[in-house]
PDB file of N, CA and C in Angstrom:
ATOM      1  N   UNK A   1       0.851  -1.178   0.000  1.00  0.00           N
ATOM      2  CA  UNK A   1       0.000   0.000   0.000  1.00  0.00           C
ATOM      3  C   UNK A   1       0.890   1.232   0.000  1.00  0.00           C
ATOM      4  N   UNK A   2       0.886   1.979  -0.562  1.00  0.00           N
ATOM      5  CA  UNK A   2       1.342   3.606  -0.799  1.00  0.00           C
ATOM      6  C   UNK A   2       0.923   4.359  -0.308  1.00  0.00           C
ATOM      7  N   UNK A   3       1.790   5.217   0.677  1.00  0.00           N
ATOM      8  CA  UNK A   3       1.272   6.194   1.629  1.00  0.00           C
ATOM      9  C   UNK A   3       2.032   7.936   0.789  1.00  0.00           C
ATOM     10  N   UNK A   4       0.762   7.676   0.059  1.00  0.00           N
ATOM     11  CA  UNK A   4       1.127   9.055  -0.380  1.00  0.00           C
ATOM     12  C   UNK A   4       0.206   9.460  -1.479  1.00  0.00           C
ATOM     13  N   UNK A   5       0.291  10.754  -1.876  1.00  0.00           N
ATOM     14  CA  UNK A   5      -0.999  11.527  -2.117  1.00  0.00           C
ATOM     15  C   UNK A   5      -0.406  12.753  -3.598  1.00  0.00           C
ATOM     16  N   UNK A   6      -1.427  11.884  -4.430  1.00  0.00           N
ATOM     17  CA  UNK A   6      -0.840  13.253  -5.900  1.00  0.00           C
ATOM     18  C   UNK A   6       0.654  12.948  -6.025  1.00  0.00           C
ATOM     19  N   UNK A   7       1.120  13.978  -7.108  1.00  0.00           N
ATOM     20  CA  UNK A   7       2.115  13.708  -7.575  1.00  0.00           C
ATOM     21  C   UNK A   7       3.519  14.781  -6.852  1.00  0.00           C
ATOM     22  N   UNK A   8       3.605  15.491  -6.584  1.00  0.00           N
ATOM     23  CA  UNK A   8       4.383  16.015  -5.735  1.00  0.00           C
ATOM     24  C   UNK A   8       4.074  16.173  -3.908  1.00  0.00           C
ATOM     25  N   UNK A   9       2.502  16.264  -4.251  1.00  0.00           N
ATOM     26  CA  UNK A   9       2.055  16.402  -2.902  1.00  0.00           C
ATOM     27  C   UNK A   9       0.427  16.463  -3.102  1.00  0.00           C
ATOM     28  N   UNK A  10      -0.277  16.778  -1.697  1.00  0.00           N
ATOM     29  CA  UNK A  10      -1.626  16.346  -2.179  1.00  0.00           C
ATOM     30  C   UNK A  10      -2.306  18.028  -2.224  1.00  0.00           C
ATOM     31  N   UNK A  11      -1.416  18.781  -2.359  1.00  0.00           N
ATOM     32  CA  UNK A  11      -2.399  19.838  -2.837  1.00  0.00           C
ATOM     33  C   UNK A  11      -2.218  19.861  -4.681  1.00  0.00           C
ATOM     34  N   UNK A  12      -1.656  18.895  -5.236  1.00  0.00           N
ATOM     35  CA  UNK A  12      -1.826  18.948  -6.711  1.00  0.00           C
ATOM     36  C   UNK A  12      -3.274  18.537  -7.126  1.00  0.00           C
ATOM     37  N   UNK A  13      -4.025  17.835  -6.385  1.00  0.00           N
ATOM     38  CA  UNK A  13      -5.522  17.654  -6.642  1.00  0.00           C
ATOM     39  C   UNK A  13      -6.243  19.353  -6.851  1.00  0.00           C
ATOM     40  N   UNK A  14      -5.887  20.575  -6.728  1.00  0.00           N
ATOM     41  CA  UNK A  14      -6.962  21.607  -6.723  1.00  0.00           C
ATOM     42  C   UNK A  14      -6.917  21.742  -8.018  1.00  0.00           C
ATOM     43  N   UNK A  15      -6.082  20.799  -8.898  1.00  0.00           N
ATOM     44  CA  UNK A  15      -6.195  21.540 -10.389  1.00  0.00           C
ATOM     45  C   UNK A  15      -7.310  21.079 -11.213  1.00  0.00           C
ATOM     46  N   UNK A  16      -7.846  19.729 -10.673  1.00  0.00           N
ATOM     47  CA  UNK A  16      -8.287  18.553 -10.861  1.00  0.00           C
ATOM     48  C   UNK A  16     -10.308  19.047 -10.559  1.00  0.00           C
ATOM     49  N   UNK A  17     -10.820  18.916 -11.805  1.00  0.00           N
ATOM     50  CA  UNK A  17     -12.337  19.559 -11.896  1.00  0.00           C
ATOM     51  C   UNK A  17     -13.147  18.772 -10.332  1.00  0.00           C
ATOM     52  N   UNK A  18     -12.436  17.538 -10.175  1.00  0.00           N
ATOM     53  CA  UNK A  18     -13.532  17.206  -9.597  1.00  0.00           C
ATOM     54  C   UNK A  18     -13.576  17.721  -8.038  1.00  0.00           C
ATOM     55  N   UNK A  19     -12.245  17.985  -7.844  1.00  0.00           N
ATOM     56  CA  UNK A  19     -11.047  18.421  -6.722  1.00  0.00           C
ATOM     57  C   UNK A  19     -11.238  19.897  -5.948  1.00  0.00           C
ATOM     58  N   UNK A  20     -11.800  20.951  -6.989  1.00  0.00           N
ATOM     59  CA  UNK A  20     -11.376  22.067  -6.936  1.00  0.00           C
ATOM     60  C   UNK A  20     -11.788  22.864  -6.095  1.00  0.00           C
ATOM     61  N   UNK A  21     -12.734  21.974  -5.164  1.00  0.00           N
ATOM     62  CA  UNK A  21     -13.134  22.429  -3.657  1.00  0.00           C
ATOM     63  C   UNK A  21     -12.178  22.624  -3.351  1.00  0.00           C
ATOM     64  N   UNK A  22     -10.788  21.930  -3.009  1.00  0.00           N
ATOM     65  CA  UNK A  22     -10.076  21.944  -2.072  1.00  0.00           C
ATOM     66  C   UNK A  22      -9.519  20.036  -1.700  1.00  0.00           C
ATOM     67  N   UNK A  23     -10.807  19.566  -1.717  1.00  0.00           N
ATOM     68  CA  UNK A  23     -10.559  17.652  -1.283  1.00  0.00           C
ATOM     69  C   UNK A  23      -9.636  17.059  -2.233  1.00  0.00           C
ATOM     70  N   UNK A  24      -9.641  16.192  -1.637  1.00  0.00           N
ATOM     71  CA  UNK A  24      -8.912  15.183  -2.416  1.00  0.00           C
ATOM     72  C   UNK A  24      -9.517  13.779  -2.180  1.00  0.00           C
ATOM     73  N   UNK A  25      -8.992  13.011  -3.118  1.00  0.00           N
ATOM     74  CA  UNK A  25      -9.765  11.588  -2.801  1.00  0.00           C
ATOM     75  C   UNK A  25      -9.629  10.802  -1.751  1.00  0.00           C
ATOM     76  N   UNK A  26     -10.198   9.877  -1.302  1.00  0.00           N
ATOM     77  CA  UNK A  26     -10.643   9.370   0.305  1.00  0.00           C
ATOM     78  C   UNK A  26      -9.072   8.243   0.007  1.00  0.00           C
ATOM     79  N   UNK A  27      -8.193   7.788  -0.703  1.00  0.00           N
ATOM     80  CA  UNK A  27      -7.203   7.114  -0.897  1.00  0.00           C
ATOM     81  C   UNK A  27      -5.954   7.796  -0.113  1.00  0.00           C
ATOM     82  N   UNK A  28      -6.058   9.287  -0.478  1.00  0.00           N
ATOM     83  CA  UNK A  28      -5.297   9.951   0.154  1.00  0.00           C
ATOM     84  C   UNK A  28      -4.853   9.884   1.869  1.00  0.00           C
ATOM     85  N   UNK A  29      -6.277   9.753   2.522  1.00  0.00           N
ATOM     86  CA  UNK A  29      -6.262   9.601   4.147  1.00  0.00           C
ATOM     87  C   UNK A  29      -5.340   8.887   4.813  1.00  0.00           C
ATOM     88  N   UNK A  30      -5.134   8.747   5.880  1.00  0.00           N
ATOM     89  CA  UNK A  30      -3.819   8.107   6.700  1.00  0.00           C
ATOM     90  C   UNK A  30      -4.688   7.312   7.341  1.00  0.00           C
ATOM     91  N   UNK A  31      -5.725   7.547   7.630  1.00  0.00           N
ATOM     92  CA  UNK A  31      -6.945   6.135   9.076  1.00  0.00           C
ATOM     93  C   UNK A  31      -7.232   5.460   7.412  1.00  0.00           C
ATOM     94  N   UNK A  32      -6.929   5.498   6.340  1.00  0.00           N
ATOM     95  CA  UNK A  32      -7.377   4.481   5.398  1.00  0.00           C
ATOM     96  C   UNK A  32      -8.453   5.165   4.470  1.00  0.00           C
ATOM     97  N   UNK A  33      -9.212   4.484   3.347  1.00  0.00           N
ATOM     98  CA  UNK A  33      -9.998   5.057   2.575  1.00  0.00           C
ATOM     99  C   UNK A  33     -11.461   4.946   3.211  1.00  0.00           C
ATOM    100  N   UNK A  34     -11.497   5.904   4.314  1.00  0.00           N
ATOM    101  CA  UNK A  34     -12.440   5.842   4.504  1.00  0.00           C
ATOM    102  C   UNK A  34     -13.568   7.296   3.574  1.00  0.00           C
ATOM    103  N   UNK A  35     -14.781   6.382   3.197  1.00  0.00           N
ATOM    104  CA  UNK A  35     -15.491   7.540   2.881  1.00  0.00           C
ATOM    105  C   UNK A  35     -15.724   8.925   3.401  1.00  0.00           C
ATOM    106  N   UNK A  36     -15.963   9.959   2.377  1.00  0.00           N
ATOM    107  CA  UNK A  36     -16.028  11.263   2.927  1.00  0.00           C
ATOM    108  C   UNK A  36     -14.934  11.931   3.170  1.00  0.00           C
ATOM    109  N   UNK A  37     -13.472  11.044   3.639  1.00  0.00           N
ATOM    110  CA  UNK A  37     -12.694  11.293   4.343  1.00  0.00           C
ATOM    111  C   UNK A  37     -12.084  12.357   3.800  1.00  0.00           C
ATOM    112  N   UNK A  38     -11.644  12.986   2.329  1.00  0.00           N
ATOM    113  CA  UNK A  38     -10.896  13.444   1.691  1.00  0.00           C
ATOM    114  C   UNK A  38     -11.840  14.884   0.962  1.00  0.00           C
ATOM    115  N   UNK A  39     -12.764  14.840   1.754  1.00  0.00           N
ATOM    116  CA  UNK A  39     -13.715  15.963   1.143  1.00  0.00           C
ATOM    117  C   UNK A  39     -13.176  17.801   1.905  1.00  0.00           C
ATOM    118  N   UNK A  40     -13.991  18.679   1.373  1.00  0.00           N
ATOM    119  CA  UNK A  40     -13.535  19.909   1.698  1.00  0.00           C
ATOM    120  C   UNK A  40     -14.425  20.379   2.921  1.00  0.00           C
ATOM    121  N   UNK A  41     -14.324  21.368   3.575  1.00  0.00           N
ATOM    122  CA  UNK A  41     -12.675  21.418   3.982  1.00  0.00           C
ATOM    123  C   UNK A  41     -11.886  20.304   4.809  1.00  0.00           C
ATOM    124  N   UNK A  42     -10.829  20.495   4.208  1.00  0.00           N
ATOM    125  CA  UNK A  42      -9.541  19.462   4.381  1.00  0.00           C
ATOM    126  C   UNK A  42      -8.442  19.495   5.597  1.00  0.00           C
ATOM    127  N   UNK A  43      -8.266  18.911   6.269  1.00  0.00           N
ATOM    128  CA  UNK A  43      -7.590  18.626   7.746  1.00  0.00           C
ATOM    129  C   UNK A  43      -6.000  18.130   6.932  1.00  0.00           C
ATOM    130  N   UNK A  44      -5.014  18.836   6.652  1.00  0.00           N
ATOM    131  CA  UNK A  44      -4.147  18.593   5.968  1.00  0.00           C
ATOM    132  C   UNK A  44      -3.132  17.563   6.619  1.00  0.00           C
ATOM    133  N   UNK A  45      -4.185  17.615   8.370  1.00  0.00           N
ATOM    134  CA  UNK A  45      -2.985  16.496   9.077  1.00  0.00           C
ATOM    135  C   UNK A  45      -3.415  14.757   9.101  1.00  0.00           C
ATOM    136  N   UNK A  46      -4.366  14.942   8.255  1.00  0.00           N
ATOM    137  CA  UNK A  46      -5.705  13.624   7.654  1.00  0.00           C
ATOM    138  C   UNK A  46      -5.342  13.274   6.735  1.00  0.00           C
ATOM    139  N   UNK A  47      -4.296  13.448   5.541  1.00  0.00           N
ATOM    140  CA  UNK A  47      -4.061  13.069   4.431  1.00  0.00           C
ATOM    141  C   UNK A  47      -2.429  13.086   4.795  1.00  0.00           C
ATOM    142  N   UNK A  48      -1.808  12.224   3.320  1.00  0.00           N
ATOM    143  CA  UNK A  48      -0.654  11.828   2.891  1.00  0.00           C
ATOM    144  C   UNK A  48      -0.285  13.155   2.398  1.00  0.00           C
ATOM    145  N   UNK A  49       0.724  14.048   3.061  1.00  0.00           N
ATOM    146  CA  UNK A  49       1.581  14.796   2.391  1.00  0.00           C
ATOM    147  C   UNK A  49       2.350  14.835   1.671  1.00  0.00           C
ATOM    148  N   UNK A  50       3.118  13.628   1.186  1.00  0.00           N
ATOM    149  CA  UNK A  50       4.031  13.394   0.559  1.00  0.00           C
ATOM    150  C   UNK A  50       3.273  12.480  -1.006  1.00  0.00           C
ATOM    151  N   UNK A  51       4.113  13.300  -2.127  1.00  0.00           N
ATOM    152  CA  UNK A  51       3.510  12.703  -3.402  1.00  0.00           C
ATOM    153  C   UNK A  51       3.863  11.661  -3.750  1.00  0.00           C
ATOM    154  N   UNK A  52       3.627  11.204  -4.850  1.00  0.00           N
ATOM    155  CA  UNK A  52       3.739   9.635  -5.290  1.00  0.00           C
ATOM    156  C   UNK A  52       4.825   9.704  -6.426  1.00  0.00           C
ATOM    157  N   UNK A  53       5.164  10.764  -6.861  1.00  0.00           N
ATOM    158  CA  UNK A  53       6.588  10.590  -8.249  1.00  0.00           C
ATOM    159  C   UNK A  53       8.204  10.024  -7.496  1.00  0.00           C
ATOM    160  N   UNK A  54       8.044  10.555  -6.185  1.00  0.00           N
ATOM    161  CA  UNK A  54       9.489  10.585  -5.428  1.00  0.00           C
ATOM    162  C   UNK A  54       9.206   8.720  -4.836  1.00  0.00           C
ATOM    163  N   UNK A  55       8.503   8.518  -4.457  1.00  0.00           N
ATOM    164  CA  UNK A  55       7.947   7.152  -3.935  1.00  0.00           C
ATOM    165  C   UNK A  55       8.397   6.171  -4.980  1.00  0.00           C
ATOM    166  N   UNK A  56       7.850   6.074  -6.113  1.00  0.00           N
ATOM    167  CA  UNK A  56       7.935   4.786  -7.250  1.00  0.00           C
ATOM    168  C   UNK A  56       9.005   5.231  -7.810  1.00  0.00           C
ATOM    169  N   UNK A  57       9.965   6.599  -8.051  1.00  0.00           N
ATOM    170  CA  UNK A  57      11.003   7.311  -8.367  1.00  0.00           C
ATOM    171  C   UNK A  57      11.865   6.204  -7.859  1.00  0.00           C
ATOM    172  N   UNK A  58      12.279   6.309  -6.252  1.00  0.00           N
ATOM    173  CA  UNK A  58      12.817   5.592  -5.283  1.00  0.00           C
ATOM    174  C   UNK A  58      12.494   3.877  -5.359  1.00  0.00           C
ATOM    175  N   UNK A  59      11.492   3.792  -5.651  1.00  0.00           N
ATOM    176  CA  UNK A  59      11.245   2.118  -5.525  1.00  0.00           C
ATOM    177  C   UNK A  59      12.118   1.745  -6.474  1.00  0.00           C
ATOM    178  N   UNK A  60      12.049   1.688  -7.896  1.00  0.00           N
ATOM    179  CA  UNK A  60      12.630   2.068  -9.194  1.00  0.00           C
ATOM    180  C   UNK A  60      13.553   1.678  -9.328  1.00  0.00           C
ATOM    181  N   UNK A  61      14.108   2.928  -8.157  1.00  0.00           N
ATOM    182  CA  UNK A  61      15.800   2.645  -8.594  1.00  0.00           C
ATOM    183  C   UNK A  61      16.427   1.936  -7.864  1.00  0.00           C
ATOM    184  N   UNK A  62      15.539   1.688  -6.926  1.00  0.00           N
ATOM    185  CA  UNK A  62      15.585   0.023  -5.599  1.00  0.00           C
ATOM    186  C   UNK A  62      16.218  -0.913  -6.272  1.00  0.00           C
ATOM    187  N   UNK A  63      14.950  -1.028  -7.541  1.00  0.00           N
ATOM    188  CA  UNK A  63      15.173  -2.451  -7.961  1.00  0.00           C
ATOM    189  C   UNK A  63      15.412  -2.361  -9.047  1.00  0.00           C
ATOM    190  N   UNK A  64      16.463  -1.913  -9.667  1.00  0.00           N
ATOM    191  CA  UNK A  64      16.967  -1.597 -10.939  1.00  0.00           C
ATOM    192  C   UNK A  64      17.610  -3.150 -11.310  1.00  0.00           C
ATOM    193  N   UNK A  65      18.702  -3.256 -10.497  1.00  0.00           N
ATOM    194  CA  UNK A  65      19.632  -4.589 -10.841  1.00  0.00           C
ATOM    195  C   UNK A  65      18.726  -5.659 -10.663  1.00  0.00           C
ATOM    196  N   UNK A  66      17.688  -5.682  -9.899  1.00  0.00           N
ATOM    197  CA  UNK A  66      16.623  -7.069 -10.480  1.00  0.00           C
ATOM    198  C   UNK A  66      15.877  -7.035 -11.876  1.00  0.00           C
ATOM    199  N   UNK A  67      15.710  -5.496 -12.232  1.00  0.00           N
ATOM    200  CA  UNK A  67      15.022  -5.165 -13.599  1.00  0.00           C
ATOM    201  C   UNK A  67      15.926  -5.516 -15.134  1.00  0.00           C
ATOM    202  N   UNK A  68      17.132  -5.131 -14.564  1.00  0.00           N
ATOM    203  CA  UNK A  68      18.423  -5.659 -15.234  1.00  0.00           C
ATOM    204  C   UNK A  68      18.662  -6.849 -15.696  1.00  0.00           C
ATOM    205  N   UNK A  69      18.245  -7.716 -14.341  1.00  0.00           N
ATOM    206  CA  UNK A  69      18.553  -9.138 -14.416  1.00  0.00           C
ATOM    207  C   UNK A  69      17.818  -9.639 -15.426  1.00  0.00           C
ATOM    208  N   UNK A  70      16.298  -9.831 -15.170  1.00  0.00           N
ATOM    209  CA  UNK A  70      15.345 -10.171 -15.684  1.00  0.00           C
ATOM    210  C   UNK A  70      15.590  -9.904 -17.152  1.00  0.00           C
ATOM    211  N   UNK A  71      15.837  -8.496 -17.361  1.00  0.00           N
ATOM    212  CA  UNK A  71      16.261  -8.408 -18.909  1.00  0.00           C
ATOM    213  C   UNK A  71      17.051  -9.163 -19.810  1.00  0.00           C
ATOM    214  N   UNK A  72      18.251  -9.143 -19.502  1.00  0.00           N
ATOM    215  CA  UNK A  72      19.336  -9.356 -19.568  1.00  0.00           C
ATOM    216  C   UNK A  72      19.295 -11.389 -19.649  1.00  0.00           C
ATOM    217  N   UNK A  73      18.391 -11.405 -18.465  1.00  0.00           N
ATOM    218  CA  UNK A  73      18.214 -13.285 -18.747  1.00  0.00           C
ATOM    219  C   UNK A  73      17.097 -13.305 -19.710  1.00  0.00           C
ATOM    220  N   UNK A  74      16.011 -12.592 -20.211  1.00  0.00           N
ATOM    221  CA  UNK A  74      15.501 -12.660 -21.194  1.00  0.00           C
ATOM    222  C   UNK A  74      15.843 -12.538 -22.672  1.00  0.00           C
ATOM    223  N   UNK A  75      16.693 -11.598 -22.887  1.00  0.00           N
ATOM    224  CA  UNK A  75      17.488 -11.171 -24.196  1.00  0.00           C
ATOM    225  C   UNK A  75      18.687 -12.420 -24.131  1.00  0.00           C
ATOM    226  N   UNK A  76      19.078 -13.714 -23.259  1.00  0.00           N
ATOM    227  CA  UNK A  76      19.923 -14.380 -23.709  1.00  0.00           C
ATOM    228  C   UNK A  76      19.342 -15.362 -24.146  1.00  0.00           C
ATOM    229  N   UNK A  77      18.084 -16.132 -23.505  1.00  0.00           N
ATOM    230  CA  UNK A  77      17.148 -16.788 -24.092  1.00  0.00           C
ATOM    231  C   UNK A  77      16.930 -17.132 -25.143  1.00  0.00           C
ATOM    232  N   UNK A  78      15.994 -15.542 -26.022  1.00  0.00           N
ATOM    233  CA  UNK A  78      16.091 -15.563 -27.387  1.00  0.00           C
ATOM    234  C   UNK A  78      17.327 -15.527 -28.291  1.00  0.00           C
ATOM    235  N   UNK A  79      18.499 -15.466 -27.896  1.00  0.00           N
ATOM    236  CA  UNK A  79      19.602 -15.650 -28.617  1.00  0.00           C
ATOM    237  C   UNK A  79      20.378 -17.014 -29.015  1.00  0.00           C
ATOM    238  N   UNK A  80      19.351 -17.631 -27.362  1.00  0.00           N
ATOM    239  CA  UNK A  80      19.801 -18.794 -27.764  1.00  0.00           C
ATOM    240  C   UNK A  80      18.456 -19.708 -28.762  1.00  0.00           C
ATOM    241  N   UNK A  81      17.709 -19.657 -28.461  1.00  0.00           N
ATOM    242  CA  UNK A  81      16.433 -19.503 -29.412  1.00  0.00           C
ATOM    243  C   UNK A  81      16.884 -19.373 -30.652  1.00  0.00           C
ATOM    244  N   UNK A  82      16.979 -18.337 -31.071  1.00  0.00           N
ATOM    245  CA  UNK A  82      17.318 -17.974 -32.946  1.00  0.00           C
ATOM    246  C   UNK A  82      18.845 -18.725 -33.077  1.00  0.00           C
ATOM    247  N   UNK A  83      19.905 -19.119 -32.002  1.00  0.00           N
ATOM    248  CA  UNK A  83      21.130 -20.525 -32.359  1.00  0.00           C
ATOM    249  C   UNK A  83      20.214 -21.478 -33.190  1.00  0.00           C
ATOM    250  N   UNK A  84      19.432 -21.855 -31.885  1.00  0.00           N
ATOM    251  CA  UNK A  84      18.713 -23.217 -31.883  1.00  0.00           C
ATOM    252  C   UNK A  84      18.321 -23.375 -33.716  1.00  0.00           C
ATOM    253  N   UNK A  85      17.045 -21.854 -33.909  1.00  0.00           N
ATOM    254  CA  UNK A  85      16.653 -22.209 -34.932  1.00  0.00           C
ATOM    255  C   UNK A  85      17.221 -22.277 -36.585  1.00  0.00           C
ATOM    256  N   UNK A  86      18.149 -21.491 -36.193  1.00  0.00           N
ATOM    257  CA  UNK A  86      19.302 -21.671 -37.148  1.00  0.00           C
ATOM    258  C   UNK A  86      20.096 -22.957 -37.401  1.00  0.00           C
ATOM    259  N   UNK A  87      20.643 -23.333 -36.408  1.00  0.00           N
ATOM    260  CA  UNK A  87      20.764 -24.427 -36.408  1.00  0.00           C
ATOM    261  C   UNK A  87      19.644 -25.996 -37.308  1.00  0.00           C
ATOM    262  N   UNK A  88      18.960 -25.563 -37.116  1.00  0.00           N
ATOM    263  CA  UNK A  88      17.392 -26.613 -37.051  1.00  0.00           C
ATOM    264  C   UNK A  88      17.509 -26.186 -38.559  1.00  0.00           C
ATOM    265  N   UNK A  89      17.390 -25.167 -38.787  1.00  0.00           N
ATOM    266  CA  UNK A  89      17.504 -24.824 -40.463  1.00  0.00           C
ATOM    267  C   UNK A  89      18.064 -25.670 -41.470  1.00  0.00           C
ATOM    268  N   UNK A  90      19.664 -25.082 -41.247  1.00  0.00           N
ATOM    269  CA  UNK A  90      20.615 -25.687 -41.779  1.00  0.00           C
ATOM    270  C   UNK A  90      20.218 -27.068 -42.089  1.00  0.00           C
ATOM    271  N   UNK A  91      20.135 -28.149 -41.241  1.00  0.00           N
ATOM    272  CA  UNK A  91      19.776 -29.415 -41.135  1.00  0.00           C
ATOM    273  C   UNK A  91      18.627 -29.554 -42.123  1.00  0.00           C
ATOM    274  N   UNK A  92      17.720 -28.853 -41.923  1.00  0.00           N
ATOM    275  CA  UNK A  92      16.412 -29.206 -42.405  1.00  0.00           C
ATOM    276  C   UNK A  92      17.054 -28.947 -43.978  1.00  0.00           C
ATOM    277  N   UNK A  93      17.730 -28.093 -44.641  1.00  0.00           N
ATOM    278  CA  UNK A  93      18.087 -27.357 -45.910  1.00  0.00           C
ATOM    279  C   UNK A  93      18.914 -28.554 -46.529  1.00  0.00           C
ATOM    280  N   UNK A  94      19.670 -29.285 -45.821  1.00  0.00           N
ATOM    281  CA  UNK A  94      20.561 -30.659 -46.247  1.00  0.00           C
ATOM    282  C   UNK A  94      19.511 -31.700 -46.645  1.00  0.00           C
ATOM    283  N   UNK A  95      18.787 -31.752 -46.868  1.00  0.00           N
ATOM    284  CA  UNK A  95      17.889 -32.813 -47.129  1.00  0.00           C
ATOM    285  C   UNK A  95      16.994 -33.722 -46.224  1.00  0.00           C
ATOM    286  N   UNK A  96      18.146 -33.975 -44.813  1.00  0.00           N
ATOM    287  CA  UNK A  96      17.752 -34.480 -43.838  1.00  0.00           C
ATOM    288  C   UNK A  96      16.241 -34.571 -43.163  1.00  0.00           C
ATOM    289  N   UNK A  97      15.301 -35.640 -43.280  1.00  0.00           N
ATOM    290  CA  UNK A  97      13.878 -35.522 -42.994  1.00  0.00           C
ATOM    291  C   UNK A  97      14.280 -36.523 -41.511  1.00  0.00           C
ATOM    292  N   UNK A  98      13.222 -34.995 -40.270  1.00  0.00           N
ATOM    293  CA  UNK A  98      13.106 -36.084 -39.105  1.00  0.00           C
ATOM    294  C   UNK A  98      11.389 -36.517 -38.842  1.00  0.00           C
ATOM    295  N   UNK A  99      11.427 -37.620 -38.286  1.00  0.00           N
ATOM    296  CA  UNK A  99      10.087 -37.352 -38.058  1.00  0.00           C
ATOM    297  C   UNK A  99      10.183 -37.847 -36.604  1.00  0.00           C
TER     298      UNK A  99
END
């Protein structure tokens, strides 16, 4: 769960038509999504102050070298894949029938 609100912070919701009371959405709250919770006027010590770009920013770059990995063992895969089928080619192009 993500404790945090909008994208720099949770007063970026006033730009937002549905927002422009002042609220923000009930996701935002710290006791949880409770209904109503995020409506105007707003108790700024009731919501997540902190935005969500710096959060998944940070997660991100957490897990870069697992994102790496994963890549990196995927792109050898298919390399060995297109050996394989190359291989399989050749053979097949010699006349050679398998069944």
């Amino acid at each position: 769960e993500t404790k945090c609100c909008g994208v720099e912070s949770f007063k970026d919701w006033k730009d937002v038509a549905t927002f422009s009371d002042g609220g923000v959405p009930d996701s935002c709250c710290i006791a949880g999504q409770v209904e109503g919770c995020g409506k105007a006027p707003l108790d700024p010590t009731k919501v997540f102050s902190d935005g969500c770009f710096n959060l998944f920013s940070d997660e991100f770059v957490s897990n870069i070298s697992i994102v790496g990995a994963v890549a990196v063992g995927i792109a050898l895969g298919e390399i060995i894949a297109i050996a394989f089928a190359c291989c399989l080619g050749k053979r097949v192009g010699r006349g050679v029938a398998y069944i």
